[in-house]
N, C-alpha and C. Protein backbone atom coordinates (compact mmCIF):
# COMPACT_ATOMS: atom_id res chain seq x y z
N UNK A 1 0.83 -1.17 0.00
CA UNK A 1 0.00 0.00 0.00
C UNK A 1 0.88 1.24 0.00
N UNK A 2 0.55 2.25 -0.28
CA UNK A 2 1.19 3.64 -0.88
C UNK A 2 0.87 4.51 0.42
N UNK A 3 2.40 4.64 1.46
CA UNK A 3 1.78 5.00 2.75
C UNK A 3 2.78 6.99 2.19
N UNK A 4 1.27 7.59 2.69
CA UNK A 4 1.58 8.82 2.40
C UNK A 4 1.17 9.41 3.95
N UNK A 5 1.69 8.79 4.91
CA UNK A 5 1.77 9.24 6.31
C UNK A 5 3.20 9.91 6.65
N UNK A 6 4.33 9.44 6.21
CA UNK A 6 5.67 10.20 6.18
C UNK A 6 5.93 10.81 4.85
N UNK A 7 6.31 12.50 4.85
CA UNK A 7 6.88 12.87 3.82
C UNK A 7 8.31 13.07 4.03
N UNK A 8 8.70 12.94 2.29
CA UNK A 8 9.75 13.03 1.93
C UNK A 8 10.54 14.78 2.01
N UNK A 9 9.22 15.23 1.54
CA UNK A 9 9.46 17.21 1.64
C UNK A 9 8.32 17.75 2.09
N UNK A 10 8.35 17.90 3.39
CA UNK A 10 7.15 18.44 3.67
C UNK A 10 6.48 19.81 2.97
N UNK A 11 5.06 20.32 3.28
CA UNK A 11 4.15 21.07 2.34
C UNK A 11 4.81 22.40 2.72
N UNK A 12 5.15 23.45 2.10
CA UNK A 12 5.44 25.03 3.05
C UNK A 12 3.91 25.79 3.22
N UNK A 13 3.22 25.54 4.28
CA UNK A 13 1.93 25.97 4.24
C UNK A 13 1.44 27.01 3.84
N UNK A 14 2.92 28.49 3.75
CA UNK A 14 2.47 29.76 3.21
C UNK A 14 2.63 29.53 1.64
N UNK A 15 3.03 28.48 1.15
CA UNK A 15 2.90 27.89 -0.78
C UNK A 15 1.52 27.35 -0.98
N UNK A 16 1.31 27.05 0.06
CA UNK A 16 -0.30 25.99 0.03
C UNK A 16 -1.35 26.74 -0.04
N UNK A 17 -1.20 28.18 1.26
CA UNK A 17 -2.82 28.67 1.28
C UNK A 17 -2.64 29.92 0.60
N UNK A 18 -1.19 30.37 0.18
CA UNK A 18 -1.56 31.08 -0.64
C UNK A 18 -2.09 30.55 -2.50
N UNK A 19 -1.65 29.73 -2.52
CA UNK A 19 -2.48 28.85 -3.54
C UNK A 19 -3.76 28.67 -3.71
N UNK A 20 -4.36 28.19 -2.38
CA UNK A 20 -6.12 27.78 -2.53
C UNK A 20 -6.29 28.95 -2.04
N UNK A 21 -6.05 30.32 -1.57
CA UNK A 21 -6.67 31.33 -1.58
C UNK A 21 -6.85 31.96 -2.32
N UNK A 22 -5.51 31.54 -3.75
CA UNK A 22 -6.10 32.16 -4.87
C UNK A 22 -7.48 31.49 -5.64
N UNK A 23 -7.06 29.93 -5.47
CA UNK A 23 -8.46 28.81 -6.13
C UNK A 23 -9.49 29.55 -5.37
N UNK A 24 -9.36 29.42 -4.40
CA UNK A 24 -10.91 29.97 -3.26
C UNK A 24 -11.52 31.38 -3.91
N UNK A 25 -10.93 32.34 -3.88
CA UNK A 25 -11.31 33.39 -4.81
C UNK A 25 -11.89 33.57 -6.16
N UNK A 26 -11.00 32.55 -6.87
CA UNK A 26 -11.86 31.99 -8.03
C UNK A 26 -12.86 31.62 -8.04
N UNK A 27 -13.05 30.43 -7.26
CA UNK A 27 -14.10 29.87 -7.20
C UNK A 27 -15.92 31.12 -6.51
N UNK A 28 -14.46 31.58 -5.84
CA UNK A 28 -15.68 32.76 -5.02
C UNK A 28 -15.87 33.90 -6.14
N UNK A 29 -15.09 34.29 -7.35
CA UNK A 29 -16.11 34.94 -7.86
C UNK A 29 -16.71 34.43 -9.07
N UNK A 30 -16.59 32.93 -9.33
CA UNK A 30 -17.33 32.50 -10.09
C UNK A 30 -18.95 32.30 -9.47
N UNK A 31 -19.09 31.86 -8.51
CA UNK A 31 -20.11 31.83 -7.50
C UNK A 31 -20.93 32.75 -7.44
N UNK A 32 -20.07 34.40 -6.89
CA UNK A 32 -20.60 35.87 -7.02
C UNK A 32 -20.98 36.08 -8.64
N UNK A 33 -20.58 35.67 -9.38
CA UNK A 33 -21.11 36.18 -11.17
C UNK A 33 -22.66 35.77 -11.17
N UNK A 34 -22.78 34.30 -10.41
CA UNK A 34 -24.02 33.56 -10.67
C UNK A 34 -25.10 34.17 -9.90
N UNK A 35 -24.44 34.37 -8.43
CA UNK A 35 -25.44 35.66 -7.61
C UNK A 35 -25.74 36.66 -7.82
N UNK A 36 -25.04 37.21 -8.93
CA UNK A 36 -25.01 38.53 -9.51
C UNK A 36 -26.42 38.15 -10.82
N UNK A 37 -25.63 37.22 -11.53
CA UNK A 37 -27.02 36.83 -12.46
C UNK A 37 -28.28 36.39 -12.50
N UNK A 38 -28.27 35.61 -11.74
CA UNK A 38 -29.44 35.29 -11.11
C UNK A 38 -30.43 36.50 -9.72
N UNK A 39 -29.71 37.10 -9.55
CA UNK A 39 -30.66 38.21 -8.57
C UNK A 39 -31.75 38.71 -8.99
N UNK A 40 -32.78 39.32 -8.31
CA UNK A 40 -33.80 39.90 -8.96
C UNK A 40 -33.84 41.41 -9.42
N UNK A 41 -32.85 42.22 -9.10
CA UNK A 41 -32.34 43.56 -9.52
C UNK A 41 -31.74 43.02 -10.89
N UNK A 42 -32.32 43.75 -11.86
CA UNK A 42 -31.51 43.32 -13.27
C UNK A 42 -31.37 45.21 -13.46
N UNK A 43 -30.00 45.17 -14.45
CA UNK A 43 -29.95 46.30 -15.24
C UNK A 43 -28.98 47.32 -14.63
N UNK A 44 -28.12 45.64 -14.01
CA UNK A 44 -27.16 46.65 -13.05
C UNK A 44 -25.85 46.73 -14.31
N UNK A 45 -24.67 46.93 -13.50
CA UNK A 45 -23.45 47.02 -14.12
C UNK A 45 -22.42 45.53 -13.91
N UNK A 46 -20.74 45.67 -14.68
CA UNK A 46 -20.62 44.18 -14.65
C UNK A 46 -19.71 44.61 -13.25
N UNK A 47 -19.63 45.41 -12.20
CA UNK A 47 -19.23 45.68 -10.88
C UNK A 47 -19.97 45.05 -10.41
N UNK A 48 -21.43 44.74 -10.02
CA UNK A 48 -22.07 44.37 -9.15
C UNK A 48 -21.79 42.83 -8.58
N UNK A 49 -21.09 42.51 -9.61
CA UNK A 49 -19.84 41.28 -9.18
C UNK A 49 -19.34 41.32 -7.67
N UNK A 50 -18.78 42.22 -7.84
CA UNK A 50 -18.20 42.89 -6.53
C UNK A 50 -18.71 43.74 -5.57
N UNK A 51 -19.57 44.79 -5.54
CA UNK A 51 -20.18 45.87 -4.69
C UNK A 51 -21.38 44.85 -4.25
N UNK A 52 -22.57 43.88 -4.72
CA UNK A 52 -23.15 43.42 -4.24
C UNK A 52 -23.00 41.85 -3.22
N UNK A 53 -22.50 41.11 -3.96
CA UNK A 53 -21.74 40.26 -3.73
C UNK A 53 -20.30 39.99 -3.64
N UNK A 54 -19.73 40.59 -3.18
CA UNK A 54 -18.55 40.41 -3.47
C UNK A 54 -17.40 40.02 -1.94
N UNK A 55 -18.39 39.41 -1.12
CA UNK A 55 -18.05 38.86 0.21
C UNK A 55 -18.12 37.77 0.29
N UNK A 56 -18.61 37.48 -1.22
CA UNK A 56 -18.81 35.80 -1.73
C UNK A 56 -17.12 35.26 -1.82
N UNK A 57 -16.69 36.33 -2.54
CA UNK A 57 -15.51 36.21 -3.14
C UNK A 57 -14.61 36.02 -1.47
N UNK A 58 -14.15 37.15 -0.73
CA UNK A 58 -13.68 37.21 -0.03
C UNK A 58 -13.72 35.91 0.56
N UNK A 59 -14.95 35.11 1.31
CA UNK A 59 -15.28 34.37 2.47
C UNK A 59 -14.56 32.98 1.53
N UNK A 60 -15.10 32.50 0.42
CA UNK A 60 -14.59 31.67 -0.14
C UNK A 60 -12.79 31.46 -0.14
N UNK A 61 -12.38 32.42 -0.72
CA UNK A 61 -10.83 32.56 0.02
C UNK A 61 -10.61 32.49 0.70
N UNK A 62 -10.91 33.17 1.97
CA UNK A 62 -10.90 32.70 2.98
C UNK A 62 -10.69 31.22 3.44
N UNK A 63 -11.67 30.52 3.39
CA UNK A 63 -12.14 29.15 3.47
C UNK A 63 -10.82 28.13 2.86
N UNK A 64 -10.63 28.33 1.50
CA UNK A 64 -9.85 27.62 0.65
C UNK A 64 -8.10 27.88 1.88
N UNK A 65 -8.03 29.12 1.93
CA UNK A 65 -6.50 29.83 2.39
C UNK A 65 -6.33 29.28 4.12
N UNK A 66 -7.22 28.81 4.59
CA UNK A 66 -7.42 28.62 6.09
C UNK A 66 -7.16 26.90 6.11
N UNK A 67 -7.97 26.26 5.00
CA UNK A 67 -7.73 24.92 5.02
C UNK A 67 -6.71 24.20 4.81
N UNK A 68 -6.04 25.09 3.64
CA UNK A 68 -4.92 24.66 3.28
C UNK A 68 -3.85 25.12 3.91
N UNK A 69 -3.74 26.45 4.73
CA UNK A 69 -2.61 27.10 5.73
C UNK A 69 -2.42 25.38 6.64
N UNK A 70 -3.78 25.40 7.17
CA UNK A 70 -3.70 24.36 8.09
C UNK A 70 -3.47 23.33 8.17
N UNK A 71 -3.95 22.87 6.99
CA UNK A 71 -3.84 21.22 6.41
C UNK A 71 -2.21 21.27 6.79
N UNK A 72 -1.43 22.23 6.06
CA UNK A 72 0.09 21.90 5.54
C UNK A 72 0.48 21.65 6.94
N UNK A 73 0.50 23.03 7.95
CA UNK A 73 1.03 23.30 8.57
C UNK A 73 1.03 22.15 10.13
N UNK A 74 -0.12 21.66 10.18
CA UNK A 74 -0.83 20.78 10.97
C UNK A 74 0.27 19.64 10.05
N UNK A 75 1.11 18.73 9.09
CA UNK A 75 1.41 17.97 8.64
C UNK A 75 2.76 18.12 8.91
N UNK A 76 2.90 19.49 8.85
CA UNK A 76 4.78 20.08 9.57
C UNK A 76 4.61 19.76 10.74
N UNK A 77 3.93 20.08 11.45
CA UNK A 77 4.00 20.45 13.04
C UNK A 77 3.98 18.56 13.45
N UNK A 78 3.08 17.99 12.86
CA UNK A 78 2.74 16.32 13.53
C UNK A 78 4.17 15.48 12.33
N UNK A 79 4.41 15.93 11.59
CA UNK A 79 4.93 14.52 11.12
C UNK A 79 4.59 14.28 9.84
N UNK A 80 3.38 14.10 9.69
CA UNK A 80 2.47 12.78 8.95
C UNK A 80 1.74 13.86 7.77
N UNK A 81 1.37 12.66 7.39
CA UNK A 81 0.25 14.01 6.50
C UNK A 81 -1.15 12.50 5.89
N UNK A 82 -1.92 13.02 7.16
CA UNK A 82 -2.72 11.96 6.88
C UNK A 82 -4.20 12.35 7.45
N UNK A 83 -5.55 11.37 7.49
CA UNK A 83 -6.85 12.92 7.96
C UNK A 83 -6.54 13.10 8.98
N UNK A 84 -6.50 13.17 9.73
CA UNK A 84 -6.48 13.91 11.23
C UNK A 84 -5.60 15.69 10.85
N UNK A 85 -4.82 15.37 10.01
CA UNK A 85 -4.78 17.25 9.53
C UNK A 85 -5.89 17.69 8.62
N UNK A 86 -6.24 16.95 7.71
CA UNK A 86 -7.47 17.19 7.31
C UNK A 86 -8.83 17.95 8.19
N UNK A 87 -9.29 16.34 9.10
CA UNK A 87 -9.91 17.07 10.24
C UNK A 87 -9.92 18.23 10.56
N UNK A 88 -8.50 18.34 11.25
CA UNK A 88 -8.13 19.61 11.98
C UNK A 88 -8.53 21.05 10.57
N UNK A 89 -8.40 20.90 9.63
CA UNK A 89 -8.25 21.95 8.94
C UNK A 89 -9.62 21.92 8.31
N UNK A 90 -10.54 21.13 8.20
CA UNK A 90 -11.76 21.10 7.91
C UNK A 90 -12.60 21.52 8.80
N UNK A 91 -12.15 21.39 10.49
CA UNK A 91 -12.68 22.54 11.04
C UNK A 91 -12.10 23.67 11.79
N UNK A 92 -11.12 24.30 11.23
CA UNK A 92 -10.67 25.57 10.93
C UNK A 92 -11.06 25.90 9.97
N UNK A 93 -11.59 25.55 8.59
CA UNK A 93 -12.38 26.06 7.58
C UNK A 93 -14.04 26.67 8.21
N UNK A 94 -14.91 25.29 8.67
CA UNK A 94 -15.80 25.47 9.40
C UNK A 94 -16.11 26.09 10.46
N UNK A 95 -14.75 26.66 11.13
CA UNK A 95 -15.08 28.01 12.00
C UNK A 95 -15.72 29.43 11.38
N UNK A 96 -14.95 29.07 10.01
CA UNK A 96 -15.01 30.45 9.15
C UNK A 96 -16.13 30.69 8.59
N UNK A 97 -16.99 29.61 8.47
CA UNK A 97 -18.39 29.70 8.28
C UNK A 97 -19.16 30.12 9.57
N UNK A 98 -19.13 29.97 10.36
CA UNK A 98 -19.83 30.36 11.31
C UNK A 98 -19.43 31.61 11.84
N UNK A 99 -18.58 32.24 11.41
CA UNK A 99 -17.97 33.55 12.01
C UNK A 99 -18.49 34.32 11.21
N UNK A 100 -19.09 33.81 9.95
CA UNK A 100 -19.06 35.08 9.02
C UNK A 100 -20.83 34.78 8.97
N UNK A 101 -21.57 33.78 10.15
CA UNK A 101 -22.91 34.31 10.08
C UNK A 101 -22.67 35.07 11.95
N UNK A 102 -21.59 34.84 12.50
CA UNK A 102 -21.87 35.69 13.79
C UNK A 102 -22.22 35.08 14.44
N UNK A 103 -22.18 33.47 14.59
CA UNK A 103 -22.59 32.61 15.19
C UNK A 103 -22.08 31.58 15.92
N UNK A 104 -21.93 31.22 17.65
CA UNK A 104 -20.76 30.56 18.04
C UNK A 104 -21.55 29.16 17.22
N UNK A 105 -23.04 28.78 17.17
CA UNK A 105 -23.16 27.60 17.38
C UNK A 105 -22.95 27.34 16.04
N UNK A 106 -23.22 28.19 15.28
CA UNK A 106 -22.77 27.88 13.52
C UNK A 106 -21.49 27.58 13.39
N UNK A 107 -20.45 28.32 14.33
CA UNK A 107 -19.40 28.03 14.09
C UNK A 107 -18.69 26.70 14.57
N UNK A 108 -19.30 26.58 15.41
CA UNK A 108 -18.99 25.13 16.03
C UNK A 108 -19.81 23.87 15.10
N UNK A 109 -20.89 24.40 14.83
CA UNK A 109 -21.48 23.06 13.56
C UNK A 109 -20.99 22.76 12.42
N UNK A 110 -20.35 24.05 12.23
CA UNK A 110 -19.40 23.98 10.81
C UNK A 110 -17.98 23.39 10.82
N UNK A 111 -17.63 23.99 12.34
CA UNK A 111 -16.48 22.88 12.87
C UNK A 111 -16.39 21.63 12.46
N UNK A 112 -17.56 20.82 12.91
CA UNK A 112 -18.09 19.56 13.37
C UNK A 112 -18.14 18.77 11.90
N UNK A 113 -19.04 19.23 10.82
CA UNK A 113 -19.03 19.03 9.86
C UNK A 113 -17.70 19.21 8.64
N UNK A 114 -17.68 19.98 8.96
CA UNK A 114 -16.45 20.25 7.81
C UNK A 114 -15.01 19.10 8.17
N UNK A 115 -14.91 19.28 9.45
CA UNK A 115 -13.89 18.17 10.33
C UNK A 115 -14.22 16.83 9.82
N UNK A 116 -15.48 16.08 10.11
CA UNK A 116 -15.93 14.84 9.53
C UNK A 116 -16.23 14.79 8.06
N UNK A 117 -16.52 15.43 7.70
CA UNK A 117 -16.50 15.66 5.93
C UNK A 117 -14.93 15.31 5.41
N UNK A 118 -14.48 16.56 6.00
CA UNK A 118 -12.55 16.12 5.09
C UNK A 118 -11.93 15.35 5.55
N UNK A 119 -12.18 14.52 6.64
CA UNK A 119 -11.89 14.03 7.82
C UNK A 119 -11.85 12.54 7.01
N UNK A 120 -13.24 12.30 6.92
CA UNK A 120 -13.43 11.12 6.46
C UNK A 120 -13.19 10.95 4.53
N UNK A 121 -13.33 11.75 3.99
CA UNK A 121 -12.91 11.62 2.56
C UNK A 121 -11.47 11.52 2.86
N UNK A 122 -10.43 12.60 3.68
CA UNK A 122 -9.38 11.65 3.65
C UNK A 122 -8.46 10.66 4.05
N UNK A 123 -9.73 9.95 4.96
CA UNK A 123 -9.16 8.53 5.09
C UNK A 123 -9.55 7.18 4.52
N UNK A 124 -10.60 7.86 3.37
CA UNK A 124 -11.27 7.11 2.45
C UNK A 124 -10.24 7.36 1.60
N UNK A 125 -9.26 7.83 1.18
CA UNK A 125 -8.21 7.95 0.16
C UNK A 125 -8.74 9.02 -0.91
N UNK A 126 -9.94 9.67 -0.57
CA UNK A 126 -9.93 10.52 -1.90
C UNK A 126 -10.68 10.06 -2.69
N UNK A 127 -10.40 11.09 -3.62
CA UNK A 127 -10.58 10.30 -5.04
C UNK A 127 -10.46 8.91 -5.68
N UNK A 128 -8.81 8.85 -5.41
CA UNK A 128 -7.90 7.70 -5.48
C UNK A 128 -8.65 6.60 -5.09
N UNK A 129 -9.06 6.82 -3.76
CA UNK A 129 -9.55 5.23 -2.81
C UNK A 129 -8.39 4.73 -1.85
N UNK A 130 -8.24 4.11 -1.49
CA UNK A 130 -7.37 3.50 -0.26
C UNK A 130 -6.85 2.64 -1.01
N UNK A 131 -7.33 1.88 -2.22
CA UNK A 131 -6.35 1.00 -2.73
C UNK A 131 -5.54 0.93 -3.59
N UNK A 132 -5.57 2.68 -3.87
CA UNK A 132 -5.25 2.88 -5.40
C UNK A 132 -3.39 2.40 -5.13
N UNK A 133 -2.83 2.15 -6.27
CA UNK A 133 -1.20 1.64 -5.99
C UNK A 133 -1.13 0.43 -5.27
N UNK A 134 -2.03 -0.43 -5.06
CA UNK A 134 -1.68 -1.55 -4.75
C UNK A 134 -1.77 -2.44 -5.85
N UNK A 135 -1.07 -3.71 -5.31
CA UNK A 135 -1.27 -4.54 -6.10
C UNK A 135 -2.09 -5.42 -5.87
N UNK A 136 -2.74 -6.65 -7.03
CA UNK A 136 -3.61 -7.43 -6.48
C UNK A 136 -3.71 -8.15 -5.42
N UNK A 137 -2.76 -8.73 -5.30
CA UNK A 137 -2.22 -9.64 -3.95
C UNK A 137 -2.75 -9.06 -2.51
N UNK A 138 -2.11 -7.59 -3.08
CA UNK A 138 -2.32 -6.56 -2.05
C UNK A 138 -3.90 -6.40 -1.27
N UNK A 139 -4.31 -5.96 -2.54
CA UNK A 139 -5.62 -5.83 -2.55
C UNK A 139 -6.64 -6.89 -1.63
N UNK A 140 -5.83 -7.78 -2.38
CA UNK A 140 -7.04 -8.97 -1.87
C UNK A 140 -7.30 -9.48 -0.87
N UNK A 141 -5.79 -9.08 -0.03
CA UNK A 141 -5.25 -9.19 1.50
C UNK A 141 -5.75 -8.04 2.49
N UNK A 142 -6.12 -6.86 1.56
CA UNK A 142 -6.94 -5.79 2.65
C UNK A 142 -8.41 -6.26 2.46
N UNK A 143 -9.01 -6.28 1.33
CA UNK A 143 -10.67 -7.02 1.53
C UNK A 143 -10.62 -7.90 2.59
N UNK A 144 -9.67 -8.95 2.62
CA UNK A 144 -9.72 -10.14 3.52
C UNK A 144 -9.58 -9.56 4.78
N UNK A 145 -9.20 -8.72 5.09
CA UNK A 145 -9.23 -8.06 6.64
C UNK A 145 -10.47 -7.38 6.97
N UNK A 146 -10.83 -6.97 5.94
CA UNK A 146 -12.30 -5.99 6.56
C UNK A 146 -13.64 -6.98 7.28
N UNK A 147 -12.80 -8.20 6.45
CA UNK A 147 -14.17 -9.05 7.40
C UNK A 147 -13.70 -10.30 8.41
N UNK A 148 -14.76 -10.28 9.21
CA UNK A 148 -14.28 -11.54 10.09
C UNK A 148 -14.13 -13.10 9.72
N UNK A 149 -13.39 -13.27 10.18
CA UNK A 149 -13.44 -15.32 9.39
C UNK A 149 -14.28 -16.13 9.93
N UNK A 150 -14.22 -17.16 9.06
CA UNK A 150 -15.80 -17.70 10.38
C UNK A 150 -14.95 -18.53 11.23
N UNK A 151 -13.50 -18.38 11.87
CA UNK A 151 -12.92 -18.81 13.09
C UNK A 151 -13.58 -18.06 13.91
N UNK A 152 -13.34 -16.72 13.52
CA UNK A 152 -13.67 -15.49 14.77
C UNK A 152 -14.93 -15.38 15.28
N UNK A 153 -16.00 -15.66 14.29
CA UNK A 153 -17.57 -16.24 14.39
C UNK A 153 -17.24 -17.14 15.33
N UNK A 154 -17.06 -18.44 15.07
CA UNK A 154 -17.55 -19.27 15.73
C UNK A 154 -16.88 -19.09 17.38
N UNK A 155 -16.12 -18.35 17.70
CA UNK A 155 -15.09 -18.00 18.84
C UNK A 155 -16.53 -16.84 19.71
N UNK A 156 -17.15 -16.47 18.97
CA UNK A 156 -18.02 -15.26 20.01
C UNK A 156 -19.45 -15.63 19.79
């Protein structure tokens, strides 16, 4: 299995979130264009990108620049780079949602969620999966663990 718990070069977290703070922004004013288009005020200007929505943009950066500060830095600080920085940085993202409705309990639900959300996608492997880079042998030897044998049955 493809253990990506020790790195070779660890992440520089100010390369990381200034990165997804730029993605985050993107993404945040692609988001703000659609809030902008879709609103019920028509006949504005192509600013209203920004003057109406445009905290879309900000908060989204935000979000992206906080997860990824953390993710990295949480992977320097422990060692490893595996979910439990995830976690941790999924809810340091999810604080940021709740701060920006003014809300401890939002902020703490967003904690909660965002933590078990990235939390668990990355110890599901992602995209990838957990088995991706193995080999069959491999493979067939982790299925065989996920379940009990019927020794262990008949033992309880």
């Amino acid at each position: 299995m493809v253990d990506k718990t020790q790195h070779d070069e660890p992440k520089d977290w100010k390369k990381e979130t200034a990165k997804y703070t730029l993605g985050g922004a993107g993404l945040g004013l692609f988001v703000s264009a659609f809030q902008t288009a879709y609103s019920p005020a028509k006949g504005g200007s192509a600013l209203d990108v920004f003057t109406k929505h445009g905290g879309t943009i900000g908060f989204m950066a935000a979000m992206g620049g906080v997860f990824a500060g953390v993710d990295a830095a949480t992977a320097q600080i422990r060692g490893k780079d595996d979910y439990v920085n995830s976690a941790v940085a999924g809810c340091a993202a999810g604080l940021i949602a709740g701060v920006r409705k003014r809300s401890i309990p939002a902020a703490l639900g967003g904690c909660a969620f965002f933590a078990t959300a990235m939390g668990t996608y990355d110890y599901s492997g992602g995209f990838e999966g957990k088995m991706h880079g193995m080999t069959r042998t491999q493979r067939d030897e982790y299925r065989a663990g996920l379940f009990a044998s019927e020794e262990d049955l008949k033992r309880h």
